[in-house]
N, C-alpha and C. Protein backbone atom coordinates (compact mmCIF):
# COMPACT_ATOMS: atom_id res chain seq x y z
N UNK A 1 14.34 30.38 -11.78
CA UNK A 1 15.01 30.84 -10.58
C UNK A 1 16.36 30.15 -10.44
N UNK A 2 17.07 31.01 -9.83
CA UNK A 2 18.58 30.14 -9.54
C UNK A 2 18.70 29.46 -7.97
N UNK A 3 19.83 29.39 -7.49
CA UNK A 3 19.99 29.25 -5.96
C UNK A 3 19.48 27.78 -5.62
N UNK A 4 18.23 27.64 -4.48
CA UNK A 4 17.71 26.47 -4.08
C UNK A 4 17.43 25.73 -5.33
N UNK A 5 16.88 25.91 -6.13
CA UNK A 5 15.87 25.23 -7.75
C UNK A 5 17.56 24.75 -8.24
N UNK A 6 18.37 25.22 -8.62
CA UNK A 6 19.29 25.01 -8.96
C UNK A 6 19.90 23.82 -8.32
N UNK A 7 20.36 23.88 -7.31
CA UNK A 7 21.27 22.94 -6.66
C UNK A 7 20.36 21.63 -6.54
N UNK A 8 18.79 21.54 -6.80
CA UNK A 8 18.05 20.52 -6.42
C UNK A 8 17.61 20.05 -7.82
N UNK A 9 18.48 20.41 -8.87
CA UNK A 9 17.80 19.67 -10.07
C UNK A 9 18.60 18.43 -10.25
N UNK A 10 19.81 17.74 -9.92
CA UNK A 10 19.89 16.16 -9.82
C UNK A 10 18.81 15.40 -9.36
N UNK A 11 18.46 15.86 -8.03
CA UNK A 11 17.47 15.44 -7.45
C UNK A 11 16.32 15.02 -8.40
N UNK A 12 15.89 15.90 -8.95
CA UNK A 12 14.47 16.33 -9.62
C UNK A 12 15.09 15.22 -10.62
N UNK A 13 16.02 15.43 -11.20
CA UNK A 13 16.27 14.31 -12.51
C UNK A 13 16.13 13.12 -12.42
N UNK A 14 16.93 12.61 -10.48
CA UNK A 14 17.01 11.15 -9.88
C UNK A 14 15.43 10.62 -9.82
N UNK A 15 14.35 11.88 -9.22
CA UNK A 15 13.01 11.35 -9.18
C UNK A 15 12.54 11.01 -10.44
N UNK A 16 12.71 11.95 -11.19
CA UNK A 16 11.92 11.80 -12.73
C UNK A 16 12.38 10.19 -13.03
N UNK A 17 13.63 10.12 -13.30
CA UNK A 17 14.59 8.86 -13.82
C UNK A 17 14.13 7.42 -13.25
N UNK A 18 13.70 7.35 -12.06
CA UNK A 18 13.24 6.57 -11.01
C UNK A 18 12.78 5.72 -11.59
N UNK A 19 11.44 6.06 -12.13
CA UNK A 19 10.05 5.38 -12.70
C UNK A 19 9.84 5.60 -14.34
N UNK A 20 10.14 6.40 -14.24
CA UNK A 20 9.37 6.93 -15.77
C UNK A 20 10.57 6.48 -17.10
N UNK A 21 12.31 6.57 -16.65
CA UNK A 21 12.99 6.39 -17.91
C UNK A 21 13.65 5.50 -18.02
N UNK A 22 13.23 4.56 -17.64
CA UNK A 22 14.09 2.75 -17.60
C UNK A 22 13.28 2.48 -18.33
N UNK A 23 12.00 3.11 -19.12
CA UNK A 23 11.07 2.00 -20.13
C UNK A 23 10.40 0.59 -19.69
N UNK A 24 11.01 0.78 -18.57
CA UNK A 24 9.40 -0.52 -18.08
C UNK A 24 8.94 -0.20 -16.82
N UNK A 25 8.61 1.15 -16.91
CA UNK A 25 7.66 1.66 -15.71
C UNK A 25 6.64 1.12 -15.38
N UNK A 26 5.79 -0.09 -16.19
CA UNK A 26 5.13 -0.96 -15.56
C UNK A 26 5.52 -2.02 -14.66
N UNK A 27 6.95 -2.33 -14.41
CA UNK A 27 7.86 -3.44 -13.80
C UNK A 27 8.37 -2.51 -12.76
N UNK A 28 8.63 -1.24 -12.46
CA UNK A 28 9.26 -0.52 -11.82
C UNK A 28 8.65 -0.19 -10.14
N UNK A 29 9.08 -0.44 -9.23
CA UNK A 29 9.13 -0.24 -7.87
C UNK A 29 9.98 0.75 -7.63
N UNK A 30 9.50 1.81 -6.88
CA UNK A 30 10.66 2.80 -6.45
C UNK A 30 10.46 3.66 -4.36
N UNK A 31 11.01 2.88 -3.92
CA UNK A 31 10.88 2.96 -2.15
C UNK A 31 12.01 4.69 -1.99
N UNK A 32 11.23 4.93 -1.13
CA UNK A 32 11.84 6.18 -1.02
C UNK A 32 11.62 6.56 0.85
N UNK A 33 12.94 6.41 1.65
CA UNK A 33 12.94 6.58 3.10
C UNK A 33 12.72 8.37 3.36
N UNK A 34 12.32 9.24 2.50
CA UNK A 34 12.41 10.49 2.65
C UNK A 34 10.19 10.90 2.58
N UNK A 35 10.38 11.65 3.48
CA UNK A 35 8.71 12.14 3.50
C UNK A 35 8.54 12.80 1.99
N UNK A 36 7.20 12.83 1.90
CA UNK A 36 7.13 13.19 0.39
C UNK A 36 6.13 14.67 0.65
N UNK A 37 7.31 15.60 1.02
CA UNK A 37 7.05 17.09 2.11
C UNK A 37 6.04 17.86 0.93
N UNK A 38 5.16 18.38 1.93
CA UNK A 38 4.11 19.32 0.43
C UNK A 38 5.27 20.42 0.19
N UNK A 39 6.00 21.26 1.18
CA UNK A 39 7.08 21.95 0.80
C UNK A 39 7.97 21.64 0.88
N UNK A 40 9.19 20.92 0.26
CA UNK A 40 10.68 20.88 0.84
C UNK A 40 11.46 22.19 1.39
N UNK A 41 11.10 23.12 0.96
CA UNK A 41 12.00 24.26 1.14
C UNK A 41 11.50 25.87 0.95
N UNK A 42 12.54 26.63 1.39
CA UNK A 42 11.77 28.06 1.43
C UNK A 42 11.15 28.37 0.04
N UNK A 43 11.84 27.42 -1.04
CA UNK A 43 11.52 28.25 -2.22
C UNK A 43 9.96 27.58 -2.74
N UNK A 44 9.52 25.99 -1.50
CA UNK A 44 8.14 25.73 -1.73
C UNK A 44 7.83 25.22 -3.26
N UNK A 45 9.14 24.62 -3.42
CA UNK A 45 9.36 23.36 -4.12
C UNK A 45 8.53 21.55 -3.41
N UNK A 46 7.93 20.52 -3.71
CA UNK A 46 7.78 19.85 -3.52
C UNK A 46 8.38 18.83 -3.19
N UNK A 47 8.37 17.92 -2.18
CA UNK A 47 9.38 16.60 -2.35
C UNK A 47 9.86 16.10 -3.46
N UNK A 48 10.93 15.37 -3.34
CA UNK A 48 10.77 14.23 -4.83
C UNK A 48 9.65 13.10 -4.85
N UNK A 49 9.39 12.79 -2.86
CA UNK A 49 8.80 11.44 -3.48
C UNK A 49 6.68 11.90 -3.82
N UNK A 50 6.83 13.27 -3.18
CA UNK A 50 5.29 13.97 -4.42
C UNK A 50 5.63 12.98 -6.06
N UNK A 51 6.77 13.71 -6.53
CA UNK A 51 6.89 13.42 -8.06
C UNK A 51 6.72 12.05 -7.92
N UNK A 52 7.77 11.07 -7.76
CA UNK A 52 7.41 9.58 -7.60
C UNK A 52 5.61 9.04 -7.57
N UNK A 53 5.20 9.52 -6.41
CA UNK A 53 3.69 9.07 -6.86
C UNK A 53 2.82 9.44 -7.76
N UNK A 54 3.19 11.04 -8.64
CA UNK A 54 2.43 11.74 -9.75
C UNK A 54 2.73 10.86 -10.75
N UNK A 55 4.27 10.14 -10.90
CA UNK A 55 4.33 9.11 -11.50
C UNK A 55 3.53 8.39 -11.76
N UNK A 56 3.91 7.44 -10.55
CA UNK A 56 2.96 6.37 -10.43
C UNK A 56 1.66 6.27 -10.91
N UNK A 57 1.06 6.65 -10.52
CA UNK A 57 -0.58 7.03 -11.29
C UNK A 57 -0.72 8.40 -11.80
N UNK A 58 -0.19 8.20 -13.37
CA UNK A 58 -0.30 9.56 -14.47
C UNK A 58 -1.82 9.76 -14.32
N UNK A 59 -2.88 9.70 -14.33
CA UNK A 59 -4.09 9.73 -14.09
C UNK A 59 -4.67 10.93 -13.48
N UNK A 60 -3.95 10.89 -12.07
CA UNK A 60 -4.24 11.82 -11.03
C UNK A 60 -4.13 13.46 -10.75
N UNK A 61 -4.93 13.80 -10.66
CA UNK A 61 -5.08 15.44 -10.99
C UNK A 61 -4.34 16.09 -9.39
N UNK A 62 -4.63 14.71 -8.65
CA UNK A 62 -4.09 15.62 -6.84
C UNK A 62 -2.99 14.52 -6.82
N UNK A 63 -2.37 15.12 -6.01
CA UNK A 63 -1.31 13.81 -5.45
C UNK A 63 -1.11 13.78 -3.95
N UNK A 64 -1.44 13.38 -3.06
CA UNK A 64 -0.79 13.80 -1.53
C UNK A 64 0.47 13.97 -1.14
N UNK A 65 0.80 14.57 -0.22
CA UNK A 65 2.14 15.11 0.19
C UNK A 65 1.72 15.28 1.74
N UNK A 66 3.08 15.09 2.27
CA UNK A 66 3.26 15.61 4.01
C UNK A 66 3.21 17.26 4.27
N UNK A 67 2.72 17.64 5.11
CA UNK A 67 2.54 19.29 5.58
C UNK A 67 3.16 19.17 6.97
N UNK A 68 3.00 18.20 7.51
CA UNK A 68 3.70 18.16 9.15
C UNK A 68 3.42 16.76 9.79
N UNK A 69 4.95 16.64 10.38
CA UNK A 69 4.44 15.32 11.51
C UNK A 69 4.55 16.10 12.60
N UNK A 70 3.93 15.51 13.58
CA UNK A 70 3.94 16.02 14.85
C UNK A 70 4.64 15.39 15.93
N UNK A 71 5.44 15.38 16.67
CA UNK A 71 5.97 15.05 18.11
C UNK A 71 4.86 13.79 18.25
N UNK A 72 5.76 12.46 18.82
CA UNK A 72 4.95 11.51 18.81
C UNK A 72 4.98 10.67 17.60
N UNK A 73 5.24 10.94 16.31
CA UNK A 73 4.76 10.39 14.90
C UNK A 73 6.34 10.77 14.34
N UNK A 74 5.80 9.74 13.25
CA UNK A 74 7.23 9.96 12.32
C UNK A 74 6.83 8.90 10.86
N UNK A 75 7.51 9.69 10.05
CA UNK A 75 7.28 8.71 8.65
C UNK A 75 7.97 7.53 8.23
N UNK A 76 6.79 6.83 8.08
CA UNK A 76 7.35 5.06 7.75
C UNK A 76 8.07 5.16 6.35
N UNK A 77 7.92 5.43 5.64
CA UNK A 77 8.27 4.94 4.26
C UNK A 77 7.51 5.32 3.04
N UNK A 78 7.75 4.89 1.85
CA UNK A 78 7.17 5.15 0.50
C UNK A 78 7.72 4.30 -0.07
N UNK A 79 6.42 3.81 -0.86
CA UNK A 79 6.22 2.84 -2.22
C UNK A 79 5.49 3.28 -3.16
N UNK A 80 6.21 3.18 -4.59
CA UNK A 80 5.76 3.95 -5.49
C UNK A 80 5.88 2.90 -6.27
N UNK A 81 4.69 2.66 -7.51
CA UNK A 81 5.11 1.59 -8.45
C UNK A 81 3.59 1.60 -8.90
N UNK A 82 4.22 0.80 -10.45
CA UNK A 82 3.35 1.46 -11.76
C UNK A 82 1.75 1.38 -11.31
N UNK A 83 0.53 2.48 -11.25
CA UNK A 83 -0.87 2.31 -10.82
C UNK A 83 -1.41 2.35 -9.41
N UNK A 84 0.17 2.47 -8.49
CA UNK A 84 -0.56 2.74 -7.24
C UNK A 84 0.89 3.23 -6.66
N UNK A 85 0.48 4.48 -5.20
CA UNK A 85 1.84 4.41 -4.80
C UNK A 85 0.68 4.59 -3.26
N UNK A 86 2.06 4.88 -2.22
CA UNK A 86 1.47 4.70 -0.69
C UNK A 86 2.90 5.03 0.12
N UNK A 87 2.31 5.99 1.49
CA UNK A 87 3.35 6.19 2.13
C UNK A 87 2.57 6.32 3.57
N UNK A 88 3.50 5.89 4.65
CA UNK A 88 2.49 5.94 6.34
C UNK A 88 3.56 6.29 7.03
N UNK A 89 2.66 6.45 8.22
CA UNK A 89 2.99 7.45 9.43
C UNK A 89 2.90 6.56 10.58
N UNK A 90 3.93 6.27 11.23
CA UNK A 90 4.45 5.69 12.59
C UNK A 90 4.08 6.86 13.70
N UNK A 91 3.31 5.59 14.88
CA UNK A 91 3.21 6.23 15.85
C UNK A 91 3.63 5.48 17.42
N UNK A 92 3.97 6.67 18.52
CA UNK A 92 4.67 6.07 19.20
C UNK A 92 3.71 5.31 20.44
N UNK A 93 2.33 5.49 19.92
CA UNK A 93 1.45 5.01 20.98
C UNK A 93 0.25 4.47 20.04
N UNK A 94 0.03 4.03 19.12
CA UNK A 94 -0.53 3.69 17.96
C UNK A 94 0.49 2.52 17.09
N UNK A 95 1.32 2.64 17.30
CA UNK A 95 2.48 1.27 16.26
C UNK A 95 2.66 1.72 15.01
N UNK A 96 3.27 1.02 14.14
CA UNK A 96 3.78 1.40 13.08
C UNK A 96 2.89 1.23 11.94
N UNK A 97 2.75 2.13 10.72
CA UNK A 97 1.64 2.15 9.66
C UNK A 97 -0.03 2.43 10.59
N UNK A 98 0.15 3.56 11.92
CA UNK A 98 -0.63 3.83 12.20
C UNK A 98 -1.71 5.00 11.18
N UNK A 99 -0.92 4.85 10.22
CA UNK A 99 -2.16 5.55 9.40
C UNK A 99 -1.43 5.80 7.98
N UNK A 100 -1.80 5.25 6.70
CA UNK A 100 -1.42 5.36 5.63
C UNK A 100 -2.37 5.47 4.44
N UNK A 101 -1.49 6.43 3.36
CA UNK A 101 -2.57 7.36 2.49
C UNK A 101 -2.04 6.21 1.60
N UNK A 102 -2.77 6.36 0.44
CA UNK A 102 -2.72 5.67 -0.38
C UNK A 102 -3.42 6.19 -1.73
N UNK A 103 -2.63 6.05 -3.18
CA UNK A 103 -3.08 6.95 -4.31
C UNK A 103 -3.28 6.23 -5.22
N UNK A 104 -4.66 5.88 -5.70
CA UNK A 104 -4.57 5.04 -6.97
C UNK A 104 -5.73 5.70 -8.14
N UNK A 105 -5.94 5.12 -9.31
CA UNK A 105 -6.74 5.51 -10.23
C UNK A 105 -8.35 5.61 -9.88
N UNK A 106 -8.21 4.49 -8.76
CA UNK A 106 -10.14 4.27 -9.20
C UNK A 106 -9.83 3.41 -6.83
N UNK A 107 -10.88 3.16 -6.19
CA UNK A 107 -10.83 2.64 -5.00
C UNK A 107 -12.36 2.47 -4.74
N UNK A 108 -12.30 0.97 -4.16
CA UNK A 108 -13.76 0.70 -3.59
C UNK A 108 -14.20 1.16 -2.68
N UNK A 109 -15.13 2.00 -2.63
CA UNK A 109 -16.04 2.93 -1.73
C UNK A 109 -16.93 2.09 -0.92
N UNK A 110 -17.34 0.96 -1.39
CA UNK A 110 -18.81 0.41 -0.89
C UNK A 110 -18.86 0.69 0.87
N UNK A 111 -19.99 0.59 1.39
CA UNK A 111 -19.85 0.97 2.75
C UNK A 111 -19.49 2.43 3.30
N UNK A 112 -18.73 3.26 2.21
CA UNK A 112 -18.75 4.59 2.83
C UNK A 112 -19.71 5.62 3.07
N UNK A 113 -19.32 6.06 3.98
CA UNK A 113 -21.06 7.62 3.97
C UNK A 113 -20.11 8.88 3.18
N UNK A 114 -20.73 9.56 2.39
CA UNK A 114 -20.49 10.70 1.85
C UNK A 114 -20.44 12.23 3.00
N UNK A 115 -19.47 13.04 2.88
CA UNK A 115 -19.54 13.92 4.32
C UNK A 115 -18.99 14.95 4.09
N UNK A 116 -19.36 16.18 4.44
CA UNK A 116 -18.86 17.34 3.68
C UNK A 116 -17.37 17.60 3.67
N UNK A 117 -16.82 17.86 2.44
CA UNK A 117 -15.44 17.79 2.32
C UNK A 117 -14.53 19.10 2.82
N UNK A 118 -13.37 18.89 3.55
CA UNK A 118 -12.13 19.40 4.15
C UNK A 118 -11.39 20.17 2.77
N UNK A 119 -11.89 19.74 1.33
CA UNK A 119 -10.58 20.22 0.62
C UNK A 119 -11.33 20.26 -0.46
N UNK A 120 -11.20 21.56 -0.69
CA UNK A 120 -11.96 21.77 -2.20
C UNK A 120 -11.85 20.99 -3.43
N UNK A 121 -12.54 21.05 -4.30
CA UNK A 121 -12.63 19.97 -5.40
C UNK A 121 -12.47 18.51 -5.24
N UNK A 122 -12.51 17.96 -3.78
CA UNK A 122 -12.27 16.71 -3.66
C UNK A 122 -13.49 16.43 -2.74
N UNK A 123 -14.01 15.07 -3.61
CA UNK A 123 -15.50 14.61 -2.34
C UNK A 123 -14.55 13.64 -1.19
N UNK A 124 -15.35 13.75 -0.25
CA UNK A 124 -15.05 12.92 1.09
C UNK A 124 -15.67 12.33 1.06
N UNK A 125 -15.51 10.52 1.29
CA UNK A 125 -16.18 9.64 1.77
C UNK A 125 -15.83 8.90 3.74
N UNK A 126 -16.29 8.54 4.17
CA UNK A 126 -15.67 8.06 5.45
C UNK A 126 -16.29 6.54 5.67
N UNK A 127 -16.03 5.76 6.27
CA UNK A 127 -15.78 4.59 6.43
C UNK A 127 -15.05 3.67 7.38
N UNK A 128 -16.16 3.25 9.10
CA UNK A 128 -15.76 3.09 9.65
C UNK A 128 -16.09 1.27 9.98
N UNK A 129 -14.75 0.77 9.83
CA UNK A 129 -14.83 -0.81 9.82
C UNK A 129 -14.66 -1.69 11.49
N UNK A 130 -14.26 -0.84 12.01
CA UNK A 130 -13.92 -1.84 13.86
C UNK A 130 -13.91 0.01 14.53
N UNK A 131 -14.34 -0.44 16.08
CA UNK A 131 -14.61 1.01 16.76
C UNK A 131 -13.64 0.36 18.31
N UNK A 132 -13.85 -0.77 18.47
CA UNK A 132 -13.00 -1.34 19.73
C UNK A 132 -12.86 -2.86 20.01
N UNK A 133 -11.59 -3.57 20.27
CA UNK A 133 -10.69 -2.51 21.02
C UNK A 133 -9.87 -1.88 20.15
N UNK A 134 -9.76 -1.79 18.56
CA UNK A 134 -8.80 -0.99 17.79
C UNK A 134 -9.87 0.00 17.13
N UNK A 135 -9.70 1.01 16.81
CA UNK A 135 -9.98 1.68 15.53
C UNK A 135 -9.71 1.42 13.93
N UNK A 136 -10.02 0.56 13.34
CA UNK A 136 -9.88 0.99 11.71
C UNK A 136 -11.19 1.57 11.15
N UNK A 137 -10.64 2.32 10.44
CA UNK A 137 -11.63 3.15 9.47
C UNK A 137 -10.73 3.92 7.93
N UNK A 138 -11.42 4.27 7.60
CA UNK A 138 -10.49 4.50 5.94
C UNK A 138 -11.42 5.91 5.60
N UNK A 139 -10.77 7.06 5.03
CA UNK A 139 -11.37 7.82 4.61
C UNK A 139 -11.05 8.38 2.97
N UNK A 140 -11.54 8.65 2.02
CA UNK A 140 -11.52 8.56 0.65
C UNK A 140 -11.71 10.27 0.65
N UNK A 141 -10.94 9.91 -0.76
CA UNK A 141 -10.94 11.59 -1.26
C UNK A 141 -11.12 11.44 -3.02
N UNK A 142 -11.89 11.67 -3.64
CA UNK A 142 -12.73 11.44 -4.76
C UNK A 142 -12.21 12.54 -5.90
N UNK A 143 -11.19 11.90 -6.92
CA UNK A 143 -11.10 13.42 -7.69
C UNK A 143 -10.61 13.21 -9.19
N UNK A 144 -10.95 14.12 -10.05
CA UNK A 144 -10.66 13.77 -11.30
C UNK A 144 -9.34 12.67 -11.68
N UNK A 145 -9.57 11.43 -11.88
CA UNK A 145 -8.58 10.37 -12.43
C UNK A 145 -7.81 9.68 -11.47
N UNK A 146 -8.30 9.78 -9.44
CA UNK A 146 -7.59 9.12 -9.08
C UNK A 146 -8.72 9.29 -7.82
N UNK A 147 -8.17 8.51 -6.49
CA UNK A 147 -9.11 8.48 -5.18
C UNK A 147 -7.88 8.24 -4.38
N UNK A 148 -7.81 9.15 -3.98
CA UNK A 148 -7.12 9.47 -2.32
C UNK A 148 -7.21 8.69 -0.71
N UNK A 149 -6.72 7.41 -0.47
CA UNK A 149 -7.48 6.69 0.89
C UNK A 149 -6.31 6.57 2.13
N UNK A 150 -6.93 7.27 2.61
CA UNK A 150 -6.36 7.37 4.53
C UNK A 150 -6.88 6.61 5.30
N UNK A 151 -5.91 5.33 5.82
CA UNK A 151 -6.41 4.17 6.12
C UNK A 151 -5.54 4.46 7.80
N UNK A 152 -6.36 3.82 8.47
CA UNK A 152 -6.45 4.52 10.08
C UNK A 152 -6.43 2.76 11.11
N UNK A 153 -5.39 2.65 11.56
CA UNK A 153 -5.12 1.41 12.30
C UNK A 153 -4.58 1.58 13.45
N UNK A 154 -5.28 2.17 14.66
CA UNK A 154 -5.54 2.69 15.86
C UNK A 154 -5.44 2.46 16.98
N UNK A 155 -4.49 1.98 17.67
CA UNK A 155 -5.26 0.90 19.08
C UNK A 155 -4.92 1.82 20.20
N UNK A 156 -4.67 3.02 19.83
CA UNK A 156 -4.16 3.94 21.50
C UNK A 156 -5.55 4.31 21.55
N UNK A 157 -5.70 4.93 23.05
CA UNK A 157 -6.69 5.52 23.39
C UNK A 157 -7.72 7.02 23.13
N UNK A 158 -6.33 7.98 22.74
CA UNK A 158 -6.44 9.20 22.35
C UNK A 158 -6.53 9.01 20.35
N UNK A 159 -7.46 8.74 19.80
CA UNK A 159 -7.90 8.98 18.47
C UNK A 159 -8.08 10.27 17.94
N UNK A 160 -8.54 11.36 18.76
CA UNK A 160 -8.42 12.43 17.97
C UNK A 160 -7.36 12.57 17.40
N UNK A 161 -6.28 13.27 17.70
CA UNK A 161 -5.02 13.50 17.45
C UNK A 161 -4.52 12.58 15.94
N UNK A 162 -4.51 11.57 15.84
CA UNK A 162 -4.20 11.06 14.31
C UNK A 162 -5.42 11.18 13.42
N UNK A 163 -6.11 11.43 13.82
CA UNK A 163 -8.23 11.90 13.05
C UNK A 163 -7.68 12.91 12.48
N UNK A 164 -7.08 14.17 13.28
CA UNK A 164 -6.56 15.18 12.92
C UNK A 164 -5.31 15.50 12.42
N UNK A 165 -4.61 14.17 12.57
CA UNK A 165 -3.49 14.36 11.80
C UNK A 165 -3.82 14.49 10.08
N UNK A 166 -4.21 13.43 9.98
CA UNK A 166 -5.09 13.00 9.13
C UNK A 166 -5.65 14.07 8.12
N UNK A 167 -6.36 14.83 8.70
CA UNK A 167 -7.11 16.55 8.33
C UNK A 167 -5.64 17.37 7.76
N UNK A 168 -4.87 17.75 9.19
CA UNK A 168 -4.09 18.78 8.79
C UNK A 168 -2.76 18.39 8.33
N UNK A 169 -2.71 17.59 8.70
CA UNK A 169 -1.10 16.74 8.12
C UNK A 169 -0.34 16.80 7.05
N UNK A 170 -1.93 16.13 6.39
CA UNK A 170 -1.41 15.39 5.14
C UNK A 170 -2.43 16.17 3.62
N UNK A 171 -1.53 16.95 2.94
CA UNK A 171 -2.44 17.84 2.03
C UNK A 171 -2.15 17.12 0.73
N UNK A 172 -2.13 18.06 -0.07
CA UNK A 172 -2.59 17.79 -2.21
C UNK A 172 -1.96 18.26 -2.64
N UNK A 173 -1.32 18.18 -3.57
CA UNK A 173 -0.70 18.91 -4.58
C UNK A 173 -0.97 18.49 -5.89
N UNK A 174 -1.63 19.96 -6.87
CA UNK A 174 -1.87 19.35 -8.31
C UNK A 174 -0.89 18.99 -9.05
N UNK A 175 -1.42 18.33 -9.96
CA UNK A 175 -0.46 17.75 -10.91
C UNK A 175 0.05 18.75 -11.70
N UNK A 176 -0.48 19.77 -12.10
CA UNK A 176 0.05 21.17 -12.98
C UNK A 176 1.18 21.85 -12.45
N UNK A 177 0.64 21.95 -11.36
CA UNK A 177 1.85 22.25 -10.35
C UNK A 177 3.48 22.02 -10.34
N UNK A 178 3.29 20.00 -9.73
CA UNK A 178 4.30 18.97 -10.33
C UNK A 178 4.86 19.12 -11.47
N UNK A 179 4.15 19.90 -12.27
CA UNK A 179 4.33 19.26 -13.93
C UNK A 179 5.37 20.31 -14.35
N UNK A 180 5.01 21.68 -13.85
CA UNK A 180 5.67 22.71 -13.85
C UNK A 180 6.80 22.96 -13.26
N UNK A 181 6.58 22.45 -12.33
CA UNK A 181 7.84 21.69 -11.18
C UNK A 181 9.22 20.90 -11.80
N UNK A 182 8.80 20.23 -11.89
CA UNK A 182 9.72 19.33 -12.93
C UNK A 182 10.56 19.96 -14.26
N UNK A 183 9.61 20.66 -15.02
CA UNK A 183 9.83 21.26 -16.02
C UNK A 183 11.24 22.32 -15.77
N UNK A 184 11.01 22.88 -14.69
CA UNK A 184 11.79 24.21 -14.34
C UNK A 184 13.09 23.78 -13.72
N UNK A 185 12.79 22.71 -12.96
CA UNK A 185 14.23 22.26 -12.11
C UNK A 185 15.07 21.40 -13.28
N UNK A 186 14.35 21.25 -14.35
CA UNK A 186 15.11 20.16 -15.08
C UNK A 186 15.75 20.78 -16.37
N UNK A 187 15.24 22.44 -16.29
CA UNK A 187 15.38 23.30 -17.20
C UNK A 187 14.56 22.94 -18.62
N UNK A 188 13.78 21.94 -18.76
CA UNK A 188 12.94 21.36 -19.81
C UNK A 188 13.54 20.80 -20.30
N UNK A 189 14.32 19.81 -19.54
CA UNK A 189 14.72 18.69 -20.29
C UNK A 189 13.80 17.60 -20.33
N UNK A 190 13.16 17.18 -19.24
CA UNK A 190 12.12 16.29 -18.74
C UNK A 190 10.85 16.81 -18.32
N UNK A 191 9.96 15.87 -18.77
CA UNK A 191 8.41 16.02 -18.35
C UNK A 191 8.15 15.20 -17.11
N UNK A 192 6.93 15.69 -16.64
CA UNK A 192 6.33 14.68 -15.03
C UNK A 192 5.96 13.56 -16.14
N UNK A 193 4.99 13.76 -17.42
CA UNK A 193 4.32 12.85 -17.57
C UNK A 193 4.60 12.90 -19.34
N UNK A 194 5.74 11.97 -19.65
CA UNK A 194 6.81 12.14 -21.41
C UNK A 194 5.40 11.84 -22.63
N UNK A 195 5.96 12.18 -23.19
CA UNK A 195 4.78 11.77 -24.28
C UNK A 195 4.60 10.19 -24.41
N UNK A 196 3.58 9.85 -25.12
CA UNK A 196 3.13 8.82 -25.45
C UNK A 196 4.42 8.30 -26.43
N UNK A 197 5.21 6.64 -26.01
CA UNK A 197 5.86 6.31 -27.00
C UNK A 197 6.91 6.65 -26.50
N UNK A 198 7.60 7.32 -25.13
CA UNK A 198 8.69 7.36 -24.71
C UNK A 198 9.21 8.83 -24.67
N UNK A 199 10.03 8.94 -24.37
CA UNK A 199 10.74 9.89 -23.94
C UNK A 199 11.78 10.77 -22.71
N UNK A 200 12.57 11.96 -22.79
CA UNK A 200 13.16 12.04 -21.45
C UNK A 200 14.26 13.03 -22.11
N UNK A 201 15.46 12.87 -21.24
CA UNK A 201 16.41 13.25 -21.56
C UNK A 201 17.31 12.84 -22.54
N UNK A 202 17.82 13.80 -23.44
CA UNK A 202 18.37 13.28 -24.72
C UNK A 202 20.04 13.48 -24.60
């Protein structure tokens, strides 16, 4: 496609370049002040900082992404870096890192109850650690090569509302997807995930 895909392939190159083509993507940290949107745009392209965390843990078959903040809330930040990345959601009656996802290869479950899952192909675990006067609790999302955790640090009164942020907020995006993603904006110059032994732009 031309038009939007077009004008956003620096972008796509700056994300790819980030992590993956300095060659010590195990040493590499990459903070990103931009939401990591499940759509950026009409053409329903992905954020960059999606790509940044598909990075981060090559492993992962889902990656999370933002679908909506709501009035009240706003996005803290993103950290991306080699085996784990993480991004949270500020709230204006809840405090800051009132609730942050977090994406890694493998996550300790112990203590969770198993509970019918919100999102296909992914198991739900839930896991509730303090009930008052704060809320923490953590909820897990179980899926080929990585675990998904929405960590919940609560002290307003009204809890539904970030429970449900939580639900509808914050969605998945596959890695095939990404992969294809990348591929197209970069015209195939670059991969999400280079071969073994290096690679990139020549």
């Amino acid at each position: 496609m031309s038009g939007p895909r077009a004008a956003r392939a620096p972008t796509a190159l700056a994300a790819v370049g980030a992590l993956l083509l300095g060659g010590c993507a195990a040493e590499d940290t990459s903070v990103s002040p931009a939401a990591p949107a499940c759509s950026a745009d009409d053409d329903g392209a992905v954020g960059n900082g999606v790509v940044l965390m598909a990075q981060a843990v090559p492993s992962a078959t889902w990656v999370p992404c933002v679908e909506g903040v709501p009035l009240g809330w706003g996005f803290g930040g993103l950290d991306a870096r080699s085996g784990s990345a993480r991004f949270w959601l500020d709230s204006d009656r809840d405090g800051q890192r009132a609730i942050e996802v977090r994406l890694a290869e493998t996550c300790d479950t112990a203590g969770a109850t198993e509970v019918p899952t919100d999102r296909e192909g992914l198991r739900r675990l839930e896991r509730v650690t303090e009930v008052t006067p704060e809320f923490h609790g953590r909820r897990y999302y179980l899926f080929e090569g990585g675990c998904l955790t929405v960590v919940f640090t609560l002290g307003g009164e009204y809890r539904g509302e970030p429970l449900a942020l939580a639900t509808q907020g914050i969605g998945v995006v596959s890695r095939a997807h990404l992969a294809a993603q990348v591929r197209e904006e970069t015209g195939g110059r670059l991969e999400l995930d280079p071969p073994a032994g290096g690679g990139g732009a020549s």
